[in-house]
N, C-alpha and C. Protein backbone atom coordinates (compact mmCIF):
# COMPACT_ATOMS: atom_id res chain seq x y z
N UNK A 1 -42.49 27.27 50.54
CA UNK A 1 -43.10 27.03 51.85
C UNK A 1 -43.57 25.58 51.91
N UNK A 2 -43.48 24.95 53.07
CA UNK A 2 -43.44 23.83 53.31
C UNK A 2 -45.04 23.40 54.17
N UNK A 3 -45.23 24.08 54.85
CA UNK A 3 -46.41 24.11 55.79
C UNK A 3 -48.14 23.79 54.84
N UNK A 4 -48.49 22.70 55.19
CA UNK A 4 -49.49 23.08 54.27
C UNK A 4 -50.52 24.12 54.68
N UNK A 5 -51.34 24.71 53.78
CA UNK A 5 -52.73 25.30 54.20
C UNK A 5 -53.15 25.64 55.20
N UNK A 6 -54.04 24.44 55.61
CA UNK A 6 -54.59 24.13 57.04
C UNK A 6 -54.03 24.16 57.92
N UNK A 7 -52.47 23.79 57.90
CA UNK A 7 -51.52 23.78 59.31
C UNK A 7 -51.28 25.70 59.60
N UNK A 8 -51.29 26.72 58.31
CA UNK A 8 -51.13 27.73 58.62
C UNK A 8 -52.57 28.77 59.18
N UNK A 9 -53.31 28.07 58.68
CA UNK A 9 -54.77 28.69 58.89
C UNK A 9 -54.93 28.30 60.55
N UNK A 10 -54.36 26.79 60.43
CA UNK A 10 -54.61 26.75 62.31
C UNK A 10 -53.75 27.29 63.19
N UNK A 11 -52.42 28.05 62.67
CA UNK A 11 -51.55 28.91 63.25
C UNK A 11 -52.25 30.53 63.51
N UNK A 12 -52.78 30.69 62.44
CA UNK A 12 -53.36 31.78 62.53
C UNK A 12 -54.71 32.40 63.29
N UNK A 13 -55.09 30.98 63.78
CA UNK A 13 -56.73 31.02 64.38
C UNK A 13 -56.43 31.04 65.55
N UNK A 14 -55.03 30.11 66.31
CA UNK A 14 -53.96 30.03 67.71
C UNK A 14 -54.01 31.53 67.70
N UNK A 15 -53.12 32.04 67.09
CA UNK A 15 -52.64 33.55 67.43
C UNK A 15 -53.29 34.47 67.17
N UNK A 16 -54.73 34.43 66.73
CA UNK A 16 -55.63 35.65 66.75
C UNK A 16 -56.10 35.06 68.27
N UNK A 17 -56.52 34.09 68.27
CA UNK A 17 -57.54 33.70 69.49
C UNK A 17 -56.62 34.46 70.81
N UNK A 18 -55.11 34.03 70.87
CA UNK A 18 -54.50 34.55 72.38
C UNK A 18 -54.79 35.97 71.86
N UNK A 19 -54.41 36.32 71.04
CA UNK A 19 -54.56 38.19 70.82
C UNK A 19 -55.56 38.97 71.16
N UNK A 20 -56.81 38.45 70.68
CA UNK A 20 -57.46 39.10 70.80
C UNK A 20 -58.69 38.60 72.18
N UNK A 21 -57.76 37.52 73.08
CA UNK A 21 -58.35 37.33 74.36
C UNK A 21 -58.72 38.61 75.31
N UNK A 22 -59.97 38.71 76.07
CA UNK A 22 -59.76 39.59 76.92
C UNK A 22 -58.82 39.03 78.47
N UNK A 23 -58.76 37.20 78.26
CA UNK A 23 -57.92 36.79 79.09
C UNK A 23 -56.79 36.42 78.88
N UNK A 24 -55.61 36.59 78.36
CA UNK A 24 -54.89 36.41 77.52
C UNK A 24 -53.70 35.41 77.88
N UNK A 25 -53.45 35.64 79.32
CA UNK A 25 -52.93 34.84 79.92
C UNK A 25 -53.63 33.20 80.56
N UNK A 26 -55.13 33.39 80.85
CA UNK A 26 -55.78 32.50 80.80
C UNK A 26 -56.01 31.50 79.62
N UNK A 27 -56.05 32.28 78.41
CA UNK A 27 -55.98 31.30 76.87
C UNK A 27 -54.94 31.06 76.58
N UNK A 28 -53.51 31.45 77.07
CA UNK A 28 -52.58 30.76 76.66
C UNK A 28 -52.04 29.36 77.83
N UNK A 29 -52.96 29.69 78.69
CA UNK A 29 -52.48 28.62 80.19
C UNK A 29 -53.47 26.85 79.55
N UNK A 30 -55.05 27.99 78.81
CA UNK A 30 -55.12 26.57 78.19
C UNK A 30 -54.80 25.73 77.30
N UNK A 31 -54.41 26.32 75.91
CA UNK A 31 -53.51 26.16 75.10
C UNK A 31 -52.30 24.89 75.95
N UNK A 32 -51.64 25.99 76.74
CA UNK A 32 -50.90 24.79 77.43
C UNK A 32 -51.24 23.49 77.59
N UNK A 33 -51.93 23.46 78.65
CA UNK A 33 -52.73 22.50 79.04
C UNK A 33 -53.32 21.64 77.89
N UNK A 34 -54.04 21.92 76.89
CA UNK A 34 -54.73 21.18 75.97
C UNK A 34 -53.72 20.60 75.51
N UNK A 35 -52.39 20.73 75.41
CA UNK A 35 -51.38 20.09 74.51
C UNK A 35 -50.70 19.61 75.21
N UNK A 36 -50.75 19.32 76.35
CA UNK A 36 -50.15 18.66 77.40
C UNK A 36 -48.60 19.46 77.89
N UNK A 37 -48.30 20.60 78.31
CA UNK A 37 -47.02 20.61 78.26
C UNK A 37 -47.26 21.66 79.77
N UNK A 38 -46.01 21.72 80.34
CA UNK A 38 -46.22 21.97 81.59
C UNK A 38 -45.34 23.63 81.42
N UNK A 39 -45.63 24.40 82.25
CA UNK A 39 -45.11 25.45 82.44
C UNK A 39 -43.65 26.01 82.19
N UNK A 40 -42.53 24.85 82.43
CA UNK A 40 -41.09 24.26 82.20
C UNK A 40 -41.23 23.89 80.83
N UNK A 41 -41.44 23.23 80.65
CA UNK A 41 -41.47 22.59 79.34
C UNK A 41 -41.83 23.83 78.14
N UNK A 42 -42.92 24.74 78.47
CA UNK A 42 -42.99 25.98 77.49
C UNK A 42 -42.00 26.85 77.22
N UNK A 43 -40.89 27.02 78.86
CA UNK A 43 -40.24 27.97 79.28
C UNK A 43 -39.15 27.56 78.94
N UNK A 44 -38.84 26.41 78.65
CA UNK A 44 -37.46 25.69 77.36
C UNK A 44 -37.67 25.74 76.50
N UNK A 45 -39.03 25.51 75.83
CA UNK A 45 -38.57 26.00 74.47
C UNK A 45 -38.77 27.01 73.81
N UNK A 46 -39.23 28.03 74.69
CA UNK A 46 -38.98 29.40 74.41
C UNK A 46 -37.84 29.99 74.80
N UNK A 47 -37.22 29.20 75.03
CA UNK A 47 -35.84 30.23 76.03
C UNK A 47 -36.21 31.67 76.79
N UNK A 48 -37.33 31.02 77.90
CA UNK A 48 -37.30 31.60 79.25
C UNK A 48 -37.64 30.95 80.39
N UNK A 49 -37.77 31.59 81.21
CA UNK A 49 -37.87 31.42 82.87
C UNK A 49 -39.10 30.34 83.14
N UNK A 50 -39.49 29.65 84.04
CA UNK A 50 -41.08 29.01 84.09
C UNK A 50 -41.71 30.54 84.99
N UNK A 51 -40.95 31.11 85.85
CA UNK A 51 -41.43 32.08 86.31
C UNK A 51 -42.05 33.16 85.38
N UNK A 52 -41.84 33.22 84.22
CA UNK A 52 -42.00 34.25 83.27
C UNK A 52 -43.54 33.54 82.71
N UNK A 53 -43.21 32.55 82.27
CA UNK A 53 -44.50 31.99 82.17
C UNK A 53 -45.55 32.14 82.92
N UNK A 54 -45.49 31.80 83.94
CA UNK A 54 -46.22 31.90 85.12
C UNK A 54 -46.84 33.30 85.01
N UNK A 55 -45.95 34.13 85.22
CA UNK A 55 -46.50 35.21 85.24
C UNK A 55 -48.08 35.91 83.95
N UNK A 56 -47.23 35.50 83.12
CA UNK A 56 -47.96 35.58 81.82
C UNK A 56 -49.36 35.35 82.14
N UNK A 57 -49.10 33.62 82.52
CA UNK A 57 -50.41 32.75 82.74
C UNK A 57 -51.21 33.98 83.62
N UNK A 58 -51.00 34.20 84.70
CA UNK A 58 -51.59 35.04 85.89
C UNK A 58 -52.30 36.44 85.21
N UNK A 59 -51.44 37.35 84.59
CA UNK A 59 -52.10 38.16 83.59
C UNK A 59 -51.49 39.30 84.69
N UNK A 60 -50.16 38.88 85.13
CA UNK A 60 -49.08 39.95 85.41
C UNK A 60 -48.34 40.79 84.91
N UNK A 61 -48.11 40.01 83.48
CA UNK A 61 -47.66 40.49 82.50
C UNK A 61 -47.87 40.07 81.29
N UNK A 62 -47.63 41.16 80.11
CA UNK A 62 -48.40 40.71 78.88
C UNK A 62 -46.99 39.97 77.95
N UNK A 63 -48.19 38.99 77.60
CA UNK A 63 -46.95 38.65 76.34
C UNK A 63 -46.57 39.38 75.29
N UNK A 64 -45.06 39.30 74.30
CA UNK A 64 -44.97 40.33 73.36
C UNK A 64 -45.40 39.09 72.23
N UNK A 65 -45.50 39.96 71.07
CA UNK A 65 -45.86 39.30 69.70
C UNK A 65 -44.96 37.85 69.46
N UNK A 66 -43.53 38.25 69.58
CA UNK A 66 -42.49 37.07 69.76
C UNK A 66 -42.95 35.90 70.09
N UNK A 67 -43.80 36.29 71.67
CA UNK A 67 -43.95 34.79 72.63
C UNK A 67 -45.20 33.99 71.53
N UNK A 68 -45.92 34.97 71.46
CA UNK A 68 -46.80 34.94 70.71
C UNK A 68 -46.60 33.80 69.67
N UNK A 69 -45.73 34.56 68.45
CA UNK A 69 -45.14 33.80 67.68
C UNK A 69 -45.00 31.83 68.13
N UNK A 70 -43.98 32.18 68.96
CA UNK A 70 -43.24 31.24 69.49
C UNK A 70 -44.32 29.98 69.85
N UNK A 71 -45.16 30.49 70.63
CA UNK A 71 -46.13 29.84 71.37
C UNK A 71 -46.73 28.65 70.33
N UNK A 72 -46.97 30.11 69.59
CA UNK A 72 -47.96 29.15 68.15
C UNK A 72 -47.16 28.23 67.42
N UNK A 73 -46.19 28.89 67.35
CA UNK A 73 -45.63 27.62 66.45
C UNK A 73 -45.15 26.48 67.15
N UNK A 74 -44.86 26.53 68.33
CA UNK A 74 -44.69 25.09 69.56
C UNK A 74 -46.09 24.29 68.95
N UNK A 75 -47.40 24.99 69.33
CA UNK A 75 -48.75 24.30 69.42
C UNK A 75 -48.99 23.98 68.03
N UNK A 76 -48.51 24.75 66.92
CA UNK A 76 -48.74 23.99 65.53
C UNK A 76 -47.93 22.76 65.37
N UNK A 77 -46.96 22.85 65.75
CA UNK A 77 -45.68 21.53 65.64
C UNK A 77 -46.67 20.41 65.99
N UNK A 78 -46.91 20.25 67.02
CA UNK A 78 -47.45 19.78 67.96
C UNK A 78 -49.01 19.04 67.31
N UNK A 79 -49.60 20.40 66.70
CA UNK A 79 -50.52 19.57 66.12
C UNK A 79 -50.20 18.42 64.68
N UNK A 80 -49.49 18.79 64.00
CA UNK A 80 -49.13 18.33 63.06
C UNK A 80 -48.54 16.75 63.65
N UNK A 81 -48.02 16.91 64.53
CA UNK A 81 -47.54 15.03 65.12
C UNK A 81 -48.93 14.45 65.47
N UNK A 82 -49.88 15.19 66.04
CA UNK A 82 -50.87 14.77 66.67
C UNK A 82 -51.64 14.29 65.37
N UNK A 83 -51.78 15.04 64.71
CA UNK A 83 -52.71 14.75 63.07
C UNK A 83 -52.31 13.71 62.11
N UNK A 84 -50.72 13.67 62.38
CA UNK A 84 -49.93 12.49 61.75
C UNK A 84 -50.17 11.01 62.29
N UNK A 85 -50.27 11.30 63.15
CA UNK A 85 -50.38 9.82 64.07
C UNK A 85 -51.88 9.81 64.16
N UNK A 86 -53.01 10.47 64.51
CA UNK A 86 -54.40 10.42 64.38
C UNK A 86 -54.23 9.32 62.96
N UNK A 87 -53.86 9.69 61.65
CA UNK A 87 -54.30 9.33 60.26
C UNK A 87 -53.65 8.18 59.83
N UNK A 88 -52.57 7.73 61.23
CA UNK A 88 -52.10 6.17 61.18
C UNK A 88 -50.68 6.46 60.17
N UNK A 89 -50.40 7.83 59.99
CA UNK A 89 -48.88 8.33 59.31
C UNK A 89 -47.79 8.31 60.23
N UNK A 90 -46.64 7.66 59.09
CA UNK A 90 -45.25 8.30 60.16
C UNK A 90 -44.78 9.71 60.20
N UNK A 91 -44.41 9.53 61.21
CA UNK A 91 -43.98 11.23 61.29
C UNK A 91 -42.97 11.66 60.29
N UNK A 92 -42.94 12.27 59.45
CA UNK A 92 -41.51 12.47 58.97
C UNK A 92 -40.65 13.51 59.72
N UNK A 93 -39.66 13.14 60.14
CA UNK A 93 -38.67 14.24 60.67
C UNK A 93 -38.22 15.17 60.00
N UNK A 94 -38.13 15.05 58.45
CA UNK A 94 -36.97 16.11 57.49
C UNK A 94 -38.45 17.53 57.63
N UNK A 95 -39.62 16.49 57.56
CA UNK A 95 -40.49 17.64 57.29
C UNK A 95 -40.73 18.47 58.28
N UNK A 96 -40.41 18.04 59.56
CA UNK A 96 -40.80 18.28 60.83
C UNK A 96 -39.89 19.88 60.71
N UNK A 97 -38.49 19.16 60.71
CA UNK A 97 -37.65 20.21 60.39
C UNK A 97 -37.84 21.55 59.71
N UNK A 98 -38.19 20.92 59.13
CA UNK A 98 -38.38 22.34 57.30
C UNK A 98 -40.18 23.27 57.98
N UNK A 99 -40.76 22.36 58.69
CA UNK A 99 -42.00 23.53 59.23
C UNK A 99 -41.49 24.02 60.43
N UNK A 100 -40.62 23.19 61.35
CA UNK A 100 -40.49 24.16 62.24
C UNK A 100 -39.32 25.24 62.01
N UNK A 101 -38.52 25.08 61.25
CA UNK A 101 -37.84 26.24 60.44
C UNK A 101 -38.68 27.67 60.14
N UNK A 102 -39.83 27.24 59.29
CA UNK A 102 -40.93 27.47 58.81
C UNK A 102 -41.45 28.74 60.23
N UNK A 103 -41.51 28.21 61.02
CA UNK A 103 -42.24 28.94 62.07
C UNK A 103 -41.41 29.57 63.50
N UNK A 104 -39.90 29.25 63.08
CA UNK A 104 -38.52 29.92 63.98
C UNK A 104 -38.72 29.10 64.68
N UNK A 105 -38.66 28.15 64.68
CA UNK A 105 -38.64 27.06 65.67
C UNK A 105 -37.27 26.26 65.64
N UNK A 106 -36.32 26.87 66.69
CA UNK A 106 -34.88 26.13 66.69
C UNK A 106 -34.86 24.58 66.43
N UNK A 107 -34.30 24.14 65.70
CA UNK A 107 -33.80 22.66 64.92
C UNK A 107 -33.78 21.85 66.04
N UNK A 108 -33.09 21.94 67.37
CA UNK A 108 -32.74 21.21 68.31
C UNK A 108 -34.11 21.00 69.21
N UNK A 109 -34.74 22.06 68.93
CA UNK A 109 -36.41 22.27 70.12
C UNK A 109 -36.86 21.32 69.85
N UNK A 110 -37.01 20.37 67.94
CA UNK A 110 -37.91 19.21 67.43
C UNK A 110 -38.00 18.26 68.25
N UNK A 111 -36.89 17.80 68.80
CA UNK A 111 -36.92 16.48 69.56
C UNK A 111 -37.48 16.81 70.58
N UNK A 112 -37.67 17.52 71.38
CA UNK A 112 -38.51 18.26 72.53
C UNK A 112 -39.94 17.88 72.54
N UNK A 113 -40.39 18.79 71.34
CA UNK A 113 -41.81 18.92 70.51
C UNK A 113 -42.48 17.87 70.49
N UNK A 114 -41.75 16.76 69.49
CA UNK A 114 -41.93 15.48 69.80
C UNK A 114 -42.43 14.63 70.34
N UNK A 115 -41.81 14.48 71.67
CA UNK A 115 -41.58 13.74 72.35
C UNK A 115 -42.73 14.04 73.80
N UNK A 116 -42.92 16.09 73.57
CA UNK A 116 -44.57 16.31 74.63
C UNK A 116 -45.58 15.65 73.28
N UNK A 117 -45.71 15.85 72.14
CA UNK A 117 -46.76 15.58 71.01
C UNK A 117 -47.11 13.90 71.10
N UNK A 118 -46.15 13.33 71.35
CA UNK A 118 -46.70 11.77 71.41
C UNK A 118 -47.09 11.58 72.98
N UNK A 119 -46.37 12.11 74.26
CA UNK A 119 -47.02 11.84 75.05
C UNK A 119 -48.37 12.07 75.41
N UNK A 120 -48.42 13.80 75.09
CA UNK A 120 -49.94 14.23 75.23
C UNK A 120 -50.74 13.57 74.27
N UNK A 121 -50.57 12.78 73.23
CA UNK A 121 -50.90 12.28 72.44
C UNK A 121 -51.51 10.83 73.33
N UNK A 122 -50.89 10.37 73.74
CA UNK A 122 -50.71 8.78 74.46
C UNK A 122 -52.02 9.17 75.70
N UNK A 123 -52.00 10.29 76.41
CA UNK A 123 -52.84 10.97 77.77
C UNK A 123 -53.80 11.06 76.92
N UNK A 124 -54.32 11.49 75.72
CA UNK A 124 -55.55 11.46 75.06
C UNK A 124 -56.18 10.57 75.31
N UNK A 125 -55.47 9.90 74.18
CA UNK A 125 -55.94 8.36 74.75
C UNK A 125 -56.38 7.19 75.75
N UNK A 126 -55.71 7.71 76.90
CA UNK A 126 -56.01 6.94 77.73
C UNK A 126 -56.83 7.22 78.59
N UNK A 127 -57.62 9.06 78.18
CA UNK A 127 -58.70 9.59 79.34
C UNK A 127 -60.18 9.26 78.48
N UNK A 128 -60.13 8.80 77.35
CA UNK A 128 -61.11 8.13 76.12
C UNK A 128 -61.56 6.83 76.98
């Protein structure tokens, strides 16, 4: 396993927290939001609908464990660029790879991940 420690402990604190929300769709809308990624942007790299999302968000319908999954490991990716670049590190890509492997995170989604992680990264910054 590739993931260190802390990156799995903060996977695990993501996916108890949506679970055991009584708003569930509301904590995953902020989740969103905190990581900068827009409704579309979740709904690609989960391979679904933004409507499906949406819905979710609304608390129309429940998410399954999968999205669940999925979710978290988008927002762990995500933190890990954010933590890399916080500590003045380059990103490594091979590693990027091998955790989001790590967490079923399709190979091709990385550049995706990426590329919301430095922007929302950049919007941090500039509301400081």
């Amino acid at each position: 396993m590739y993931t260190p420690d802390w990156l799995v402990k903060f996977a695990q604190h993501i996916a108890g927290t949506i679970v055991i929300s009584s708003e569930v769709g509301t904590t995953i809308q902020t989740y969103r939001k905190k990581y900068g990624m827009t409704q579309r942007q979740v709904a690609n790299l989960l391979n679904l609908r933004r409507e499906t999302i949406s819905r979710i968000e609304r608390g129309m319908t429940n998410p399954t464990i999968h999205f669940v999954q999925n979710l978290t490991g988008v927002l762990t990716m995500i933190e890990v660029i954010r933590a890399s670049r916080a500590h003045g590190h380059e990103i490594e890509f091979p590693l990027l790879k091998r955790i989001a492997r790590e967490f079923g995170i399709q190979p091709e989604k990385v550049d995706m991940i990426l590329n919301i992680a430095l922007k929302s990264r950049t919007l941090d910054r500039e509301e400081v």
